[in-house]
C-alpha atoms as a PDB file:
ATOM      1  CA  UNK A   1       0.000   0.000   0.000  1.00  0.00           C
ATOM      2  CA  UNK A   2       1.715   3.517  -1.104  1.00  0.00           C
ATOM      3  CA  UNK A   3       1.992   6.241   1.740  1.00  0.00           C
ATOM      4  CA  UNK A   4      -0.656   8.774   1.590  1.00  0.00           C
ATOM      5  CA  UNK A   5       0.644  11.877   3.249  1.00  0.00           C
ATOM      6  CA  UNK A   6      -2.092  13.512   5.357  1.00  0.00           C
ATOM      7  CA  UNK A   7      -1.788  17.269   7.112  1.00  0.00           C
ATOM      8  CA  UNK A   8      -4.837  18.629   8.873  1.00  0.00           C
ATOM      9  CA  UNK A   9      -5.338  22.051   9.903  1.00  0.00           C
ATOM     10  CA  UNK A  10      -7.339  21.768  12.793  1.00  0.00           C
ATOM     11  CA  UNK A  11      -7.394  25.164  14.748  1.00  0.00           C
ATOM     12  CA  UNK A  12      -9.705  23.918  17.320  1.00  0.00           C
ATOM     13  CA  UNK A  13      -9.882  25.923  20.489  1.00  0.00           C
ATOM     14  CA  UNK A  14     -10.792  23.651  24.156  1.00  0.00           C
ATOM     15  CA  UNK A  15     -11.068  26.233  26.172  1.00  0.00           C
ATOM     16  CA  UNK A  16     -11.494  24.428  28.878  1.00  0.00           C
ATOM     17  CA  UNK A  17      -7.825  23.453  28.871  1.00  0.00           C
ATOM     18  CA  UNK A  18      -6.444  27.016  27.392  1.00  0.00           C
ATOM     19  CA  UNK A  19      -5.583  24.715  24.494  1.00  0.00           C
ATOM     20  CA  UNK A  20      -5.832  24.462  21.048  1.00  0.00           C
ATOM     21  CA  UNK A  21      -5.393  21.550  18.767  1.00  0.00           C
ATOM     22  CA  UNK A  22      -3.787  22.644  16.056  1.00  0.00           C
ATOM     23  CA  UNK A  23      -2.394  20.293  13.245  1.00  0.00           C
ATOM     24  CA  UNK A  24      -2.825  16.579  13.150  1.00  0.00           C
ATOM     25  CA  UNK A  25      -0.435  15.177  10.473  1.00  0.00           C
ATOM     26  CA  UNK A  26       1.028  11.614   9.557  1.00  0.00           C
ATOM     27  CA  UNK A  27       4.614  10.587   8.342  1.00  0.00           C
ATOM     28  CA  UNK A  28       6.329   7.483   7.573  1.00  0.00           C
ATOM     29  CA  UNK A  29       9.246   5.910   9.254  1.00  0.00           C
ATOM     30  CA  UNK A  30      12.222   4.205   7.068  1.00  0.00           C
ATOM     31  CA  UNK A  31      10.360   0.786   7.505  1.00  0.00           C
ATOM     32  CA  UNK A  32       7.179   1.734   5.855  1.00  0.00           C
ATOM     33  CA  UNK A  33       5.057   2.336   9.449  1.00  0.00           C
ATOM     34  CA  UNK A  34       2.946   5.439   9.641  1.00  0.00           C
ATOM     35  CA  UNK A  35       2.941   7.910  12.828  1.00  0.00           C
ATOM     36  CA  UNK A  36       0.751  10.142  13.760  1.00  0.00           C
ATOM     37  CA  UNK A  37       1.890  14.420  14.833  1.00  0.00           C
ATOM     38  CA  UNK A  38      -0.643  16.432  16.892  1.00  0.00           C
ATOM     39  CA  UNK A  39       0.515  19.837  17.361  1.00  0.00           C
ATOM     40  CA  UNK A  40      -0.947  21.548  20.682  1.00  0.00           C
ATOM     41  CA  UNK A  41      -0.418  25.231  21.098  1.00  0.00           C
ATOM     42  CA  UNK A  42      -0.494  25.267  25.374  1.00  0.00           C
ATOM     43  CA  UNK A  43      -1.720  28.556  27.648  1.00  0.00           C
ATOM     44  CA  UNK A  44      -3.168  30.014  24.228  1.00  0.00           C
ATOM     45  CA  UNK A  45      -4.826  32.923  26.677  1.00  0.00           C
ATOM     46  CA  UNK A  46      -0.998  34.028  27.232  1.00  0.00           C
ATOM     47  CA  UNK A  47      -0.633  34.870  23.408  1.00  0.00           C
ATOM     48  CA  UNK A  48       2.818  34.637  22.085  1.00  0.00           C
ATOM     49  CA  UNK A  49       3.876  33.595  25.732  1.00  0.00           C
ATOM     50  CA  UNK A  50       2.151  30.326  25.486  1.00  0.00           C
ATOM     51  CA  UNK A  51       3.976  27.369  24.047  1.00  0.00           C
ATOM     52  CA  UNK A  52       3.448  24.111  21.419  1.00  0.00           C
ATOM     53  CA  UNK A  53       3.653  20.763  22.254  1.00  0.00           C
ATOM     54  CA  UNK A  54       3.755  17.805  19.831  1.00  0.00           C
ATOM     55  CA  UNK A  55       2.119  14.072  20.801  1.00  0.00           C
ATOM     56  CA  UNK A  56       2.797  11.186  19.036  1.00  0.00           C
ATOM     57  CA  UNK A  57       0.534   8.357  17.727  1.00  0.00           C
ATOM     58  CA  UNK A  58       0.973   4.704  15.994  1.00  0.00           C
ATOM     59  CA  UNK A  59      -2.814   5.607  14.850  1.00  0.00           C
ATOM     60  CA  UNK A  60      -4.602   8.350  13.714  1.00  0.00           C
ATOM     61  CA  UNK A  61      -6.032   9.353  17.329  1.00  0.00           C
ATOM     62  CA  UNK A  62      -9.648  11.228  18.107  1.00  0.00           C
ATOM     63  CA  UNK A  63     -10.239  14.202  19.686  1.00  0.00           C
ATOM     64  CA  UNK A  64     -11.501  11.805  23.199  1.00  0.00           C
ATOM     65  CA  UNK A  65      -7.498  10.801  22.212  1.00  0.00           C
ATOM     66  CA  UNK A  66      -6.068  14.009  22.370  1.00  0.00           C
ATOM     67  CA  UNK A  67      -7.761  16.120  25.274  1.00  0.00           C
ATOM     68  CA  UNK A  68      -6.577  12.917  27.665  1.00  0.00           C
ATOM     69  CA  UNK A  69      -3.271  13.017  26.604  1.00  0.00           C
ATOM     70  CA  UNK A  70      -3.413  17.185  26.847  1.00  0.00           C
ATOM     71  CA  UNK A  71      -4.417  16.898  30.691  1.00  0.00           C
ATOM     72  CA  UNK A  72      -2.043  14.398  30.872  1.00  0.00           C
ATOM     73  CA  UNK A  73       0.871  16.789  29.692  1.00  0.00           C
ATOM     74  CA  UNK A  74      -0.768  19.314  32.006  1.00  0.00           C
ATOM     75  CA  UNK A  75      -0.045  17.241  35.374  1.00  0.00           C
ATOM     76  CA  UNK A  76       3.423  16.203  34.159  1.00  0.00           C
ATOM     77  CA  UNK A  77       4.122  20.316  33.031  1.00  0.00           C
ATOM     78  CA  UNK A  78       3.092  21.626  36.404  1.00  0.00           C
ATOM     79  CA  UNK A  79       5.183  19.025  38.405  1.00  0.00           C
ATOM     80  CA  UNK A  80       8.185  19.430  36.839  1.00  0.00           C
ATOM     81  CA  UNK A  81       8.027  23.710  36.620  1.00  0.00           C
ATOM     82  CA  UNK A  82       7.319  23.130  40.482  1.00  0.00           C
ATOM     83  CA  UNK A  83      10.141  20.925  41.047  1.00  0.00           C
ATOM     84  CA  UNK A  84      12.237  23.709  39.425  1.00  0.00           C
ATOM     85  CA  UNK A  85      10.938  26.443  42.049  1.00  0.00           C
ATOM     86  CA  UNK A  86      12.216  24.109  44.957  1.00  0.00           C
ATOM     87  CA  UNK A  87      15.620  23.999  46.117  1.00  0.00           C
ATOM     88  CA  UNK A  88      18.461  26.730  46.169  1.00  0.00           C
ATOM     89  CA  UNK A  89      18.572  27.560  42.588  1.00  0.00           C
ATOM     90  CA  UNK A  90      15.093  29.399  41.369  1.00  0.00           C
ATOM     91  CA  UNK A  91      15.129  27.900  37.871  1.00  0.00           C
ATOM     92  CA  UNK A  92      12.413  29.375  35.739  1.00  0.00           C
ATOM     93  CA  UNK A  93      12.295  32.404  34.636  1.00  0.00           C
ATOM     94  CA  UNK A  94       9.367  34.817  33.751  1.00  0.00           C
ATOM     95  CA  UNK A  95       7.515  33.420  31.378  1.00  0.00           C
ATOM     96  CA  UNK A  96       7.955  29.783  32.161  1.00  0.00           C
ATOM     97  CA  UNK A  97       6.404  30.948  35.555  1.00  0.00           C
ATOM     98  CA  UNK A  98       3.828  32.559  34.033  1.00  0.00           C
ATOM     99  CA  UNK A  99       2.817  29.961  32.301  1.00  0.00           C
ATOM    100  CA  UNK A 100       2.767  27.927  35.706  1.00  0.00           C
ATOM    101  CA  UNK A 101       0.289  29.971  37.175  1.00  0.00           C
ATOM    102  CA  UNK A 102      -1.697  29.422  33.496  1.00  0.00           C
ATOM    103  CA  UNK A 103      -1.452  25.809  33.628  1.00  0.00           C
ATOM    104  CA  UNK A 104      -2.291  25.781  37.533  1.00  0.00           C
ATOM    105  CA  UNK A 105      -6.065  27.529  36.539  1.00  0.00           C
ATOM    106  CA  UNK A 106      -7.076  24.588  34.584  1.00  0.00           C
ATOM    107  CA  UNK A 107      -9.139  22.170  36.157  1.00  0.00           C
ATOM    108  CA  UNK A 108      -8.362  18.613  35.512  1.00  0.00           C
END
């Protein structure tokens, strides 16, 4: 079966999660299996100051798919920025604490 290379433009907003799906794309590896790319854009009410985040699939995954492994992402991001605010060295800077705070108001 020949690859058929698919890019979405998705652009969806979930609000709920300050989050926006934004691309869902496939590629193949060397060996002929297909992948799956989901570009997130993160703390979209910060603007510019907000960040992407790519998830990877062996299938194409649904949008159930994707908003479980956003909150997911969510729980790991604010535990590690908080790890980073412990100890003697204060490790993030401005906007990385900003976006903290951002991540922190969603409710998982």
């Amino acid at each position: 079966m020949k690859f058929e290379k698919v890019k979405e433009r998705i652009f969806k907003p979930i609000k709920e999660l300050d989050a926006e799906i934004r691309t869902i794309e496939n590629e193949e590896y060397e060996d002929k299996s297909v992948y799956w790319i989901v570009m997130i854009g993160l703390c979209e009410s910060m603007g510019e100051h907000g960040y992407n985040y790519t998830l990877f699939y062996d299938n194409k995954p649904t949008e159930e798919e994707i908003i479980k492994d956003i909150k997911e992402h969510i729980k790991e991001e604010i535990y590690e920025l908080e790890h980073q605010l412990v100890g003697i060295i204060h490790c993030l800077g401005d906007t990385e604490e900003r976006q903290l705070e951002c991540l922190k108001r969603v409710r998982i």
